[in-house]
C-alpha atoms as a PDB file:
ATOM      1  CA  UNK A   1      79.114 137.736 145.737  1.00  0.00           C
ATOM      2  CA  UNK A   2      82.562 135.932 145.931  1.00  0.00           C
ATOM      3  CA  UNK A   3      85.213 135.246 148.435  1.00  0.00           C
ATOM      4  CA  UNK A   4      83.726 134.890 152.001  1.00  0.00           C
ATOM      5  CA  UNK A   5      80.377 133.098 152.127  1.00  0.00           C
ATOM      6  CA  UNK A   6      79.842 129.261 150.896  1.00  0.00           C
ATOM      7  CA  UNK A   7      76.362 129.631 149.583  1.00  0.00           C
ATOM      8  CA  UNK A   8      73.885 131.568 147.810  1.00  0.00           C
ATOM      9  CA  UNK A   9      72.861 134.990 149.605  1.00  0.00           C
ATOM     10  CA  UNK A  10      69.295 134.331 148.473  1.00  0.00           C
ATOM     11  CA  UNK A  11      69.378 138.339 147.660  1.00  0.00           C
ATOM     12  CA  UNK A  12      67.562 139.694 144.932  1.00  0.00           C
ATOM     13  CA  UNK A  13      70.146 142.675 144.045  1.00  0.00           C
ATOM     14  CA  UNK A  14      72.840 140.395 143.791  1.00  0.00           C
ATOM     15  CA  UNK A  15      73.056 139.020 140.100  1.00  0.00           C
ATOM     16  CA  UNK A  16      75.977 136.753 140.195  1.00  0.00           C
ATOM     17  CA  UNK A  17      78.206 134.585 141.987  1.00  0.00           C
ATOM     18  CA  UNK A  18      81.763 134.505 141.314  1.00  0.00           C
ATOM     19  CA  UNK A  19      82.962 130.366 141.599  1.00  0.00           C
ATOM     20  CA  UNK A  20      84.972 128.155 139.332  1.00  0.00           C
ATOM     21  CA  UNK A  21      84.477 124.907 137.221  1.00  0.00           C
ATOM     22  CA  UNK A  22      85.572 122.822 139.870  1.00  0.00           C
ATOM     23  CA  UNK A  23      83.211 124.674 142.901  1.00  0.00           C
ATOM     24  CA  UNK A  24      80.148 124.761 140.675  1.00  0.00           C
ATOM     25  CA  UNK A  25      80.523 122.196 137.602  1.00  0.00           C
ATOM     26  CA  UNK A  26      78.395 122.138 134.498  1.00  0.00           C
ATOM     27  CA  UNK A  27      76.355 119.965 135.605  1.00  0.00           C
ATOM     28  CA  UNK A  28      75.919 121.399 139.596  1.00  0.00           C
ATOM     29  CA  UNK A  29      72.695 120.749 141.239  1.00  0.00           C
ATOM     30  CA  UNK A  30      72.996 123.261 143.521  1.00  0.00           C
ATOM     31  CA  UNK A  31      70.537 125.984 144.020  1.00  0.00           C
ATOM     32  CA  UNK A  32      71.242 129.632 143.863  1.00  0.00           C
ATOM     33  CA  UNK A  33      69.343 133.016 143.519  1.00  0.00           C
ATOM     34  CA  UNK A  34      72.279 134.497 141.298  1.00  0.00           C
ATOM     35  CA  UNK A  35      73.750 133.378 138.185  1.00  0.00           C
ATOM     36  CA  UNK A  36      76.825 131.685 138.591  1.00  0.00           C
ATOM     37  CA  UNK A  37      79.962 132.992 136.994  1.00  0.00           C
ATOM     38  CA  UNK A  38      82.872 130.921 136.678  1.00  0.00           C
ATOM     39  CA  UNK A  39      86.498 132.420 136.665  1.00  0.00           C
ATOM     40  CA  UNK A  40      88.941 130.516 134.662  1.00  0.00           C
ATOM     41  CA  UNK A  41      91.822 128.859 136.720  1.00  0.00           C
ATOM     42  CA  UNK A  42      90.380 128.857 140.602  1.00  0.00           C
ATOM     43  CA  UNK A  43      88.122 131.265 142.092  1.00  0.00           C
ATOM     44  CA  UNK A  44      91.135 132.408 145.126  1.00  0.00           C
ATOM     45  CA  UNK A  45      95.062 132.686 144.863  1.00  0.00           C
ATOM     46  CA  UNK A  46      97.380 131.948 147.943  1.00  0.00           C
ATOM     47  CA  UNK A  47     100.178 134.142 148.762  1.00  0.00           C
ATOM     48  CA  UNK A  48     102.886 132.275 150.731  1.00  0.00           C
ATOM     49  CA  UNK A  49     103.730 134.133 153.521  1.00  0.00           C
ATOM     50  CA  UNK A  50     107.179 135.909 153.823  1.00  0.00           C
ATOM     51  CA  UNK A  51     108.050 134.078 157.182  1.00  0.00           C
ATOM     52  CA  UNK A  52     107.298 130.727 155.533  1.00  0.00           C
ATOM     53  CA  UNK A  53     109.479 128.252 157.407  1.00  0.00           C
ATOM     54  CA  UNK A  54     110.865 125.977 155.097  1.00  0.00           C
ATOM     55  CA  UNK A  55     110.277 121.579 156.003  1.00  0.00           C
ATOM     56  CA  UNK A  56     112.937 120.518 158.345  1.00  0.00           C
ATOM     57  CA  UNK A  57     111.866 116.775 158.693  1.00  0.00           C
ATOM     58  CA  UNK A  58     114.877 114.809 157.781  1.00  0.00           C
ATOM     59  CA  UNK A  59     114.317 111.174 157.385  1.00  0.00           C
ATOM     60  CA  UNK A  60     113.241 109.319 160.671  1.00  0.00           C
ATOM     61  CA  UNK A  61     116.588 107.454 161.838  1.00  0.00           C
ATOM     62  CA  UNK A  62     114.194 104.158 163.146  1.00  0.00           C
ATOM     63  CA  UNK A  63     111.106 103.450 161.677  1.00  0.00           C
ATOM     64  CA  UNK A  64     107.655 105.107 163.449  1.00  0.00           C
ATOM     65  CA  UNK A  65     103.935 105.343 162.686  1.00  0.00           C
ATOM     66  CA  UNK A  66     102.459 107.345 159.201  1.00  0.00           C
ATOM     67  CA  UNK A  67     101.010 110.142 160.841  1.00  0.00           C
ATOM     68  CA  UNK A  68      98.199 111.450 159.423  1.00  0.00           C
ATOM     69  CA  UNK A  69      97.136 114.774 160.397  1.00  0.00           C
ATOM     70  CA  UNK A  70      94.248 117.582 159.904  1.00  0.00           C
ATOM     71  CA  UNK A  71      94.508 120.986 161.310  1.00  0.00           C
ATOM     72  CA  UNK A  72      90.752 121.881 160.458  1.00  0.00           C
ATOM     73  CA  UNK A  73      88.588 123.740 163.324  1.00  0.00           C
ATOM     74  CA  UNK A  74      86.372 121.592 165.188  1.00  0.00           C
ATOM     75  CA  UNK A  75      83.414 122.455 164.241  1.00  0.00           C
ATOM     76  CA  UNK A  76      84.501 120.805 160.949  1.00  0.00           C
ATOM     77  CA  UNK A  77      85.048 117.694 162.180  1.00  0.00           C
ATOM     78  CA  UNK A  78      81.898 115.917 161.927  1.00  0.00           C
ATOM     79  CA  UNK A  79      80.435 112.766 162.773  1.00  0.00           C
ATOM     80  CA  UNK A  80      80.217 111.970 158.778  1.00  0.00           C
ATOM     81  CA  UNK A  81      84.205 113.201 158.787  1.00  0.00           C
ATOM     82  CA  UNK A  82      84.924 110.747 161.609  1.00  0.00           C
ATOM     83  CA  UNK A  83      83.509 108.278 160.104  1.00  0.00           C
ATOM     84  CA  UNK A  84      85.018 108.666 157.055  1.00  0.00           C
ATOM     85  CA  UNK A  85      88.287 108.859 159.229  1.00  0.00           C
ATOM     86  CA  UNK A  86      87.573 105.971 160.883  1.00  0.00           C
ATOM     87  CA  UNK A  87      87.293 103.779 157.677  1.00  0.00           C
ATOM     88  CA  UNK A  88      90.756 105.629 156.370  1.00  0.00           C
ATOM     89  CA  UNK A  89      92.446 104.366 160.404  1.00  0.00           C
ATOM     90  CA  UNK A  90      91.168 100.998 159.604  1.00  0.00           C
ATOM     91  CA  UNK A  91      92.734 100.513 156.158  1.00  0.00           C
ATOM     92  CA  UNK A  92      95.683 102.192 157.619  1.00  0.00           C
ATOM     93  CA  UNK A  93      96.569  99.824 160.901  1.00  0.00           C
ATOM     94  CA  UNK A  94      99.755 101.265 162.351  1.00  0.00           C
ATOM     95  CA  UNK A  95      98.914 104.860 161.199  1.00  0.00           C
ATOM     96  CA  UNK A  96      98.078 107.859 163.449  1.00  0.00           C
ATOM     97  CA  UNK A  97      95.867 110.540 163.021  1.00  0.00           C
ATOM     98  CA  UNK A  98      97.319 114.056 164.487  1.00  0.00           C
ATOM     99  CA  UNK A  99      94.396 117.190 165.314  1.00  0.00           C
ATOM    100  CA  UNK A 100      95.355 120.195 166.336  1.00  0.00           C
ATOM    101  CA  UNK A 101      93.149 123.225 166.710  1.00  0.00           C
ATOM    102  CA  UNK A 102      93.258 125.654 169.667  1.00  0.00           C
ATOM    103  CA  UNK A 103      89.392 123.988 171.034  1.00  0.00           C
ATOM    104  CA  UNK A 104      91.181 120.799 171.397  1.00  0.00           C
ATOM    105  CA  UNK A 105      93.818 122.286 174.298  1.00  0.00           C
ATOM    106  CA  UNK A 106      91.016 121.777 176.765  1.00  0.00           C
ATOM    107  CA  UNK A 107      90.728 117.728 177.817  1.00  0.00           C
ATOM    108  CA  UNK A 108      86.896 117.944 178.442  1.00  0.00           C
ATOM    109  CA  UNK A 109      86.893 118.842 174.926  1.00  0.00           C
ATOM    110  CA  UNK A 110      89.128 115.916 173.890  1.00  0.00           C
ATOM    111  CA  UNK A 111      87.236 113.816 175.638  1.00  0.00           C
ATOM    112  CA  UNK A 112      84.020 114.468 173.689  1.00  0.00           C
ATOM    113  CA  UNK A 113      85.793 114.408 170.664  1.00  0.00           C
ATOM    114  CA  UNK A 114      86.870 110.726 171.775  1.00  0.00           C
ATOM    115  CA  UNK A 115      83.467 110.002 172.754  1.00  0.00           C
ATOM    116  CA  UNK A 116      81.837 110.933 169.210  1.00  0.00           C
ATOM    117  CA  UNK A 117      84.732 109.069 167.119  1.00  0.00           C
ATOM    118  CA  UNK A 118      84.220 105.587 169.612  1.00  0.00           C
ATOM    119  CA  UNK A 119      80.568 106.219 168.229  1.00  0.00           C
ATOM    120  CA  UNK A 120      81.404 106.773 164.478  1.00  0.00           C
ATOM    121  CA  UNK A 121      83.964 103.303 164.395  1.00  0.00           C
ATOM    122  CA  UNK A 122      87.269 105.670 164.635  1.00  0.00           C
ATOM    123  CA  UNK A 123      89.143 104.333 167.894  1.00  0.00           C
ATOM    124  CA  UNK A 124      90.314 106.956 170.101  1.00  0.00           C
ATOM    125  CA  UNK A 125      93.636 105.505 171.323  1.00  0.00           C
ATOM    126  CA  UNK A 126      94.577 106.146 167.624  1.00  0.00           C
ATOM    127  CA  UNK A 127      94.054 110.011 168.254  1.00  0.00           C
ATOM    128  CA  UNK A 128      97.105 112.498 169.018  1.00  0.00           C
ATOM    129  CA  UNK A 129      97.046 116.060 169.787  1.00  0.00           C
ATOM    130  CA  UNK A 130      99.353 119.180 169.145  1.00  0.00           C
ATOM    131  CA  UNK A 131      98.997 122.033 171.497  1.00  0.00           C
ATOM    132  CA  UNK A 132      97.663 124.928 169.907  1.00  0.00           C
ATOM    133  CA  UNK A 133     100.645 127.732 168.917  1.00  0.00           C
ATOM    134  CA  UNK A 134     101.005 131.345 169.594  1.00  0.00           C
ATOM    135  CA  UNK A 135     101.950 132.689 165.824  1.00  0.00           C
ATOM    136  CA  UNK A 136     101.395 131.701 162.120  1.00  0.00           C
ATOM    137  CA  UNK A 137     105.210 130.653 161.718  1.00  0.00           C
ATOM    138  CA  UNK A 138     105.070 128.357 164.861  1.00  0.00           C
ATOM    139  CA  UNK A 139     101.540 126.989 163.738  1.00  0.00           C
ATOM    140  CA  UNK A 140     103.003 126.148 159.755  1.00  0.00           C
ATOM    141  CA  UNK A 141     105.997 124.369 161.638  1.00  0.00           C
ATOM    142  CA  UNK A 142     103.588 121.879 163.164  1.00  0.00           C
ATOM    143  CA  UNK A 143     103.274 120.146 159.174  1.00  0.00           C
ATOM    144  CA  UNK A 144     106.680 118.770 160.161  1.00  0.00           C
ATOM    145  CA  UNK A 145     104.552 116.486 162.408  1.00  0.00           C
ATOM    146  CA  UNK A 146     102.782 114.634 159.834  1.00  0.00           C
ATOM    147  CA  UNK A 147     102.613 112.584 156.718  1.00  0.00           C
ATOM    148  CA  UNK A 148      99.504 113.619 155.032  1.00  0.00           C
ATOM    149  CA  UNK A 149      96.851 115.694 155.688  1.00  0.00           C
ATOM    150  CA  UNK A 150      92.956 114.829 155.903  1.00  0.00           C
ATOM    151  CA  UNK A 151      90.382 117.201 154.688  1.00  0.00           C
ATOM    152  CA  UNK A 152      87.277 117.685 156.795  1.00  0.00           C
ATOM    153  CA  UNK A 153      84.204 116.503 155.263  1.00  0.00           C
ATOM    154  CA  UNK A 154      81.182 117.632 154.225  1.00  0.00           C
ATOM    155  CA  UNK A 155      82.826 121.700 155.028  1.00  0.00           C
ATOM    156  CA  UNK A 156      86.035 121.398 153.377  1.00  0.00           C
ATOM    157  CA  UNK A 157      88.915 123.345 154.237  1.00  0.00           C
ATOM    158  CA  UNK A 158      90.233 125.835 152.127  1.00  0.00           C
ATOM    159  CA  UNK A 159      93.080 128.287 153.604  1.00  0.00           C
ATOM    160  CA  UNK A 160      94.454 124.673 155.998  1.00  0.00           C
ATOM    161  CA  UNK A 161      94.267 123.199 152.429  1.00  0.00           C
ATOM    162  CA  UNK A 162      96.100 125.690 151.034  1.00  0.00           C
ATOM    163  CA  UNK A 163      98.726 125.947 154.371  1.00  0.00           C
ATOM    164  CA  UNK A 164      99.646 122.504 154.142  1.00  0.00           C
ATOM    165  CA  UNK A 165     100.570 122.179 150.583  1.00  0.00           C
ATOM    166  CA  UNK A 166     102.418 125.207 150.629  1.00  0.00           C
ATOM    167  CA  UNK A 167     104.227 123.621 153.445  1.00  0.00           C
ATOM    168  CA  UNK A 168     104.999 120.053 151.127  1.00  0.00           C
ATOM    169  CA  UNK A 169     101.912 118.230 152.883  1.00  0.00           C
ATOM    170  CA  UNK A 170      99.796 116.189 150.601  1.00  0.00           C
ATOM    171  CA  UNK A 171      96.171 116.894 151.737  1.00  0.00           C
ATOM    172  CA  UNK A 172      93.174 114.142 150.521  1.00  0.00           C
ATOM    173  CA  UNK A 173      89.770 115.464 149.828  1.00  0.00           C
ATOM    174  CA  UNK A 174      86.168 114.310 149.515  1.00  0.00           C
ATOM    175  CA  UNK A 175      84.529 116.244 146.758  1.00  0.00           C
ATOM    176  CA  UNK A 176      80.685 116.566 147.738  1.00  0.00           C
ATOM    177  CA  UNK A 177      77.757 118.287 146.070  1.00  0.00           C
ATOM    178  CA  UNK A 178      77.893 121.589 147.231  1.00  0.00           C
ATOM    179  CA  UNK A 179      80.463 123.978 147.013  1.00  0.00           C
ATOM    180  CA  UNK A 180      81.291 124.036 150.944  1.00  0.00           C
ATOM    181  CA  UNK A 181      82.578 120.571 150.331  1.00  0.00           C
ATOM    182  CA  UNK A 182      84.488 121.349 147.139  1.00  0.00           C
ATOM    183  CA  UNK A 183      86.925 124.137 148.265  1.00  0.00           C
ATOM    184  CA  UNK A 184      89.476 122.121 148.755  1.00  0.00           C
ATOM    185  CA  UNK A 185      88.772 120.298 145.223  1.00  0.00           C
ATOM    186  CA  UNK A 186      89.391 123.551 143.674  1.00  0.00           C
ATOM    187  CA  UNK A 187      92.327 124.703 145.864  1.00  0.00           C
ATOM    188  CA  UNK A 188      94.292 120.729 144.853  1.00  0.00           C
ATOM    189  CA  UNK A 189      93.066 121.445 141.324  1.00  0.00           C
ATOM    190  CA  UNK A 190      94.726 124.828 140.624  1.00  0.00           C
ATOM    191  CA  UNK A 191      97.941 123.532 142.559  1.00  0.00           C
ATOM    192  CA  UNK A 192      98.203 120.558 139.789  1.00  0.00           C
ATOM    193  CA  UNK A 193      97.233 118.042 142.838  1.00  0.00           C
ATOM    194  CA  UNK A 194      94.200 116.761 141.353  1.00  0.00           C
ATOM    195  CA  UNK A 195      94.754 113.293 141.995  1.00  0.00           C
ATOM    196  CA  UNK A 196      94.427 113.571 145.389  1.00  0.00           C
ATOM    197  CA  UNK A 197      90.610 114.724 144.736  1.00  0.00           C
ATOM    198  CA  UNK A 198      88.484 111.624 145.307  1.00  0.00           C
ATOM    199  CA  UNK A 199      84.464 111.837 144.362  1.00  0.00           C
ATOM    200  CA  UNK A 200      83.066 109.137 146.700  1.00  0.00           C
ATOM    201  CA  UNK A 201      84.444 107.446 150.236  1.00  0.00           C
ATOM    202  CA  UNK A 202      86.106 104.421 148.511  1.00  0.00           C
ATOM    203  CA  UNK A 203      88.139 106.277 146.328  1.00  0.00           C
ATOM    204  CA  UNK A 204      88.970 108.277 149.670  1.00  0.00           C
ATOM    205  CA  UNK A 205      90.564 106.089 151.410  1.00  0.00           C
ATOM    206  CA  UNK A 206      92.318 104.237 148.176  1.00  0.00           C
ATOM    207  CA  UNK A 207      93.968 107.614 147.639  1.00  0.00           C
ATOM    208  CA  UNK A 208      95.468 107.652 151.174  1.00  0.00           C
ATOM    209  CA  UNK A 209      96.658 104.371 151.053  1.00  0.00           C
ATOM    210  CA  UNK A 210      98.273 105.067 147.690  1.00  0.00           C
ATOM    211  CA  UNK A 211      99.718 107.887 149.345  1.00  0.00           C
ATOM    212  CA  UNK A 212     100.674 105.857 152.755  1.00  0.00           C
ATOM    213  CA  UNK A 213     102.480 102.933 150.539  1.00  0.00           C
ATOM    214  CA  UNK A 214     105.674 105.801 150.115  1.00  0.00           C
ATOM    215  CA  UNK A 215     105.865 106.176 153.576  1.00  0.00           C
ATOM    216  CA  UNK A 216     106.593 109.064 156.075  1.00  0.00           C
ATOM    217  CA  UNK A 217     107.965 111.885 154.199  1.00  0.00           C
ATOM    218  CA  UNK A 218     110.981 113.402 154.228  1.00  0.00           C
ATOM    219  CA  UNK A 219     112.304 116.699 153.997  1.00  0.00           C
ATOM    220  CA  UNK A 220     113.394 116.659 149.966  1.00  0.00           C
ATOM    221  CA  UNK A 221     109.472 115.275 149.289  1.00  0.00           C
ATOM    222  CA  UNK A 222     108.386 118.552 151.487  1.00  0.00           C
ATOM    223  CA  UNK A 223     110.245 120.511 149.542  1.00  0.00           C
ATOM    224  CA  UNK A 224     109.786 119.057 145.554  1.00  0.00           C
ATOM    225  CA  UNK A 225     105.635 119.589 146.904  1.00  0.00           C
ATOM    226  CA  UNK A 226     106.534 123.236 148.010  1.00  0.00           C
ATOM    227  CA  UNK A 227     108.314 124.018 145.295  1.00  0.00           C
ATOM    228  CA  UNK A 228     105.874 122.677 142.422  1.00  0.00           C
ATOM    229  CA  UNK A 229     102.960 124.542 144.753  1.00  0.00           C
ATOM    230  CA  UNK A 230     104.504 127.510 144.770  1.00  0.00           C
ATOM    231  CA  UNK A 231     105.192 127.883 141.013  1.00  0.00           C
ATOM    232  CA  UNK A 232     101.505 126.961 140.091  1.00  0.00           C
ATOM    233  CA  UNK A 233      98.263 128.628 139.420  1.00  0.00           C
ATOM    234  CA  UNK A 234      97.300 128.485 143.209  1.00  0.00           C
ATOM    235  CA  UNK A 235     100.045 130.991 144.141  1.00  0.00           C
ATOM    236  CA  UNK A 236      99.964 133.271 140.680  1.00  0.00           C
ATOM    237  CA  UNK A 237      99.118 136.564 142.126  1.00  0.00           C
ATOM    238  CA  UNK A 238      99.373 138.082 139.347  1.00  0.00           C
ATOM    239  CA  UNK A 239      97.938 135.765 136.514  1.00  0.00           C
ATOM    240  CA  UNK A 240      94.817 135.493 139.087  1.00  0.00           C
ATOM    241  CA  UNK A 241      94.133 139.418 138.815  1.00  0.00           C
ATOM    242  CA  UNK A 242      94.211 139.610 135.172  1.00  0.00           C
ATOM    243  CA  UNK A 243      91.821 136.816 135.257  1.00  0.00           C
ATOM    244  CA  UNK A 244      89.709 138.455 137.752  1.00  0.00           C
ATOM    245  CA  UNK A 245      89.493 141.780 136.011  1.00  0.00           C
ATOM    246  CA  UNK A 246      88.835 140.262 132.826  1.00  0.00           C
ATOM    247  CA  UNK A 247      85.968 138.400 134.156  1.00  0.00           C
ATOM    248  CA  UNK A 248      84.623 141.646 135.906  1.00  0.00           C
ATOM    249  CA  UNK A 249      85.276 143.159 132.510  1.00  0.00           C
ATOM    250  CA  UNK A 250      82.907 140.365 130.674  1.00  0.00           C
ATOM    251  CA  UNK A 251      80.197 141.234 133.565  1.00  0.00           C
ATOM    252  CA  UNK A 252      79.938 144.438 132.987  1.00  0.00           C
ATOM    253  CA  UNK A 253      80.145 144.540 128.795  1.00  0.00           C
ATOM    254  CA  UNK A 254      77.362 141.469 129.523  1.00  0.00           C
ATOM    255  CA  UNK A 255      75.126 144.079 131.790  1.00  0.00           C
ATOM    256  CA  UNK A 256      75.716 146.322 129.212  1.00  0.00           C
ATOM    257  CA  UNK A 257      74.598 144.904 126.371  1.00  0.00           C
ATOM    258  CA  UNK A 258      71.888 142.930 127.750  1.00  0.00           C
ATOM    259  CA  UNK A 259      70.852 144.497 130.574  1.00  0.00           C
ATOM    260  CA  UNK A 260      71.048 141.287 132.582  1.00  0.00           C
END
C-alpha cells in the first residue's frame, strides 16, 4: 500500500506500507497491520504543472493587512484547526485569514463556518472568502491573494501544500502523531522548508509570526520560493523513480531471501 490512503488497510495480504522518515519516524507509535517501509527522500514527487502561472504580486503601493490564507477542503477545517487558527489571529492582530474552497460559495455554509470559529475563540469578522474558480490555472492564481498559507490540522494537506509552495507561498504546519497529520511535514521537508514544520501549537504560531515580522510578500520572494521549490527533491521526477524502484527492488530481493 502507498499513495492514496492515510492509514493502515488492516489487510492481511498486504505486507508493507510504503511511507518515509518524516510520515512514520523511528520512533512512530502508530499502529499498522503491514510493515512499514520507508523510501529515502519523501514518499510522493510534485510535478509543476505546464500552465503554472508565474506570482504577479508586486509590492502593495500603501500598506494593507498580512493575509493569511488556506485553501484546504472543509471538511479539513476542524474545530481543533480553528482553534489553533484562532490562537495564530490573536498573536497576529491586524492579520487576515483568506479560505477558499468551492463548499464555502454557499453563505449558509459560511455562516456555520462563522458559527463554529465564534465557538473555538477565532473571530469571524477576521474571516475572508475567495469565490471558488473554474480551472487549475485560475485556482493557483488565487496564491497572489495571500501572505502565508495555514495547514489544516489534525488531516494535513498534502497536494494544497505542495500547490502553494510551488506557487512561492510559505505554508506552516502542525506535525501530529499520525501520518494524516504529517503529510505536509514530509512534503516542507523534501522541499528544504523544514523550518516551517512546528511539533506542538506554540511553536505554531511562533513560526507564523516569524514569518509575519517580513511582511506581505512580494513578487521577487514568490519567485526566489518557486524557484528553490522547483529545483528540490519535492519536484525530482526523476531522482524519485530511481528511488522508488530501488526500494521495490530491496522488497522483492527481501521476499526473496526471507520469505517475509
Amino acid at each position: 500500500t502507498w499513495l492514496g490512503y492515510f492509514a493502515t488497510t488492516g489487510a492481511p495480504g498486504i505486507d508493507y506500507w510504503l511511507t518515509d522518515e518524516v510520515l512514520h519516524p523511528p520512533d512512530t507509535r502508530e499502529q499498522s497491520s503491514e510493515q512499514i517501509w520507508r523510501l529515502p527522500g519523501g514518499y510522493l514527487t510534485y510535478e509543476i504543472p505546464a500552465e503554472m502561472p508565474l506570482p504577479g504580486l508586486k509590492t502593495p503601493e500603501t500598506p494593507r493587512p498580512l493575509r493569511l490564507g488556506s485553501f484546504n477542503q472543509l471538511q479539513k477545517i476542524s474545530d481543533t484547526c480553528l482553534e489553533l487558527w484562532g490562537r495564530v489571529l490573536q498573536a497576529l492582530p491586524t492579520a487576515e485569514l483568506w479560505l477558499k474552497t468551492r463548499h464555502l460559495d454557499d453563505s449558509g455554509v459560511r455562516r456555520r463556518l462563522e458559527q463554529r470559529a465564534a465557538r473555538q475563540g477565532l473571530d469571524p469578522a477576521r474571516l475572508r472568502y475567495l469565490a471558488s474558480t473554474p480551472d487549475r490555472v485560475s485556482h493557483l492564481a488565487c496564491y497572489d491573494q495571500i501572505d502565508i498559507a495555514l495547514d489544516t490540522f489534525p488531516y494535513s494537506g498534502c497536494t494544497t501544500t505542495c500547490e502553494a509552495l510551488a506557487m512561492g507561498v510559505p505554508v506552516v504546519t502542525l506535525a501530529g502523531e499520525r501520518m494524516v497529520s504529517r503529510m505536509s511535514a514530509s512534503v516542507l521537508t523534501a522541499a528544504g522548508c523544514t523550518d516551517w514544520v512546528a511539533t506542538d501549537a506554540d511553536a505554531f504560531v511562533q513560526r507564523l509570526q516569524s514569518l509575519a515580522d517580513l511582511g506581505p510578500r512580494n513578487a521577487t520572494h514568490r519567485r526566489q520560493l518557486q524557484a528553490r521549490v522547483a529545483s528540490s527533491p519535492l519536484c525530482d521526477l526523476d531522482g524519485f523513480a530511481r528511488q522508488f524502484a530501488t526500494g521495490l527492488d530491496q522488497l522483492v530481493q527481501r521476499v526473496v531471501t526471507s520469505g517475509s
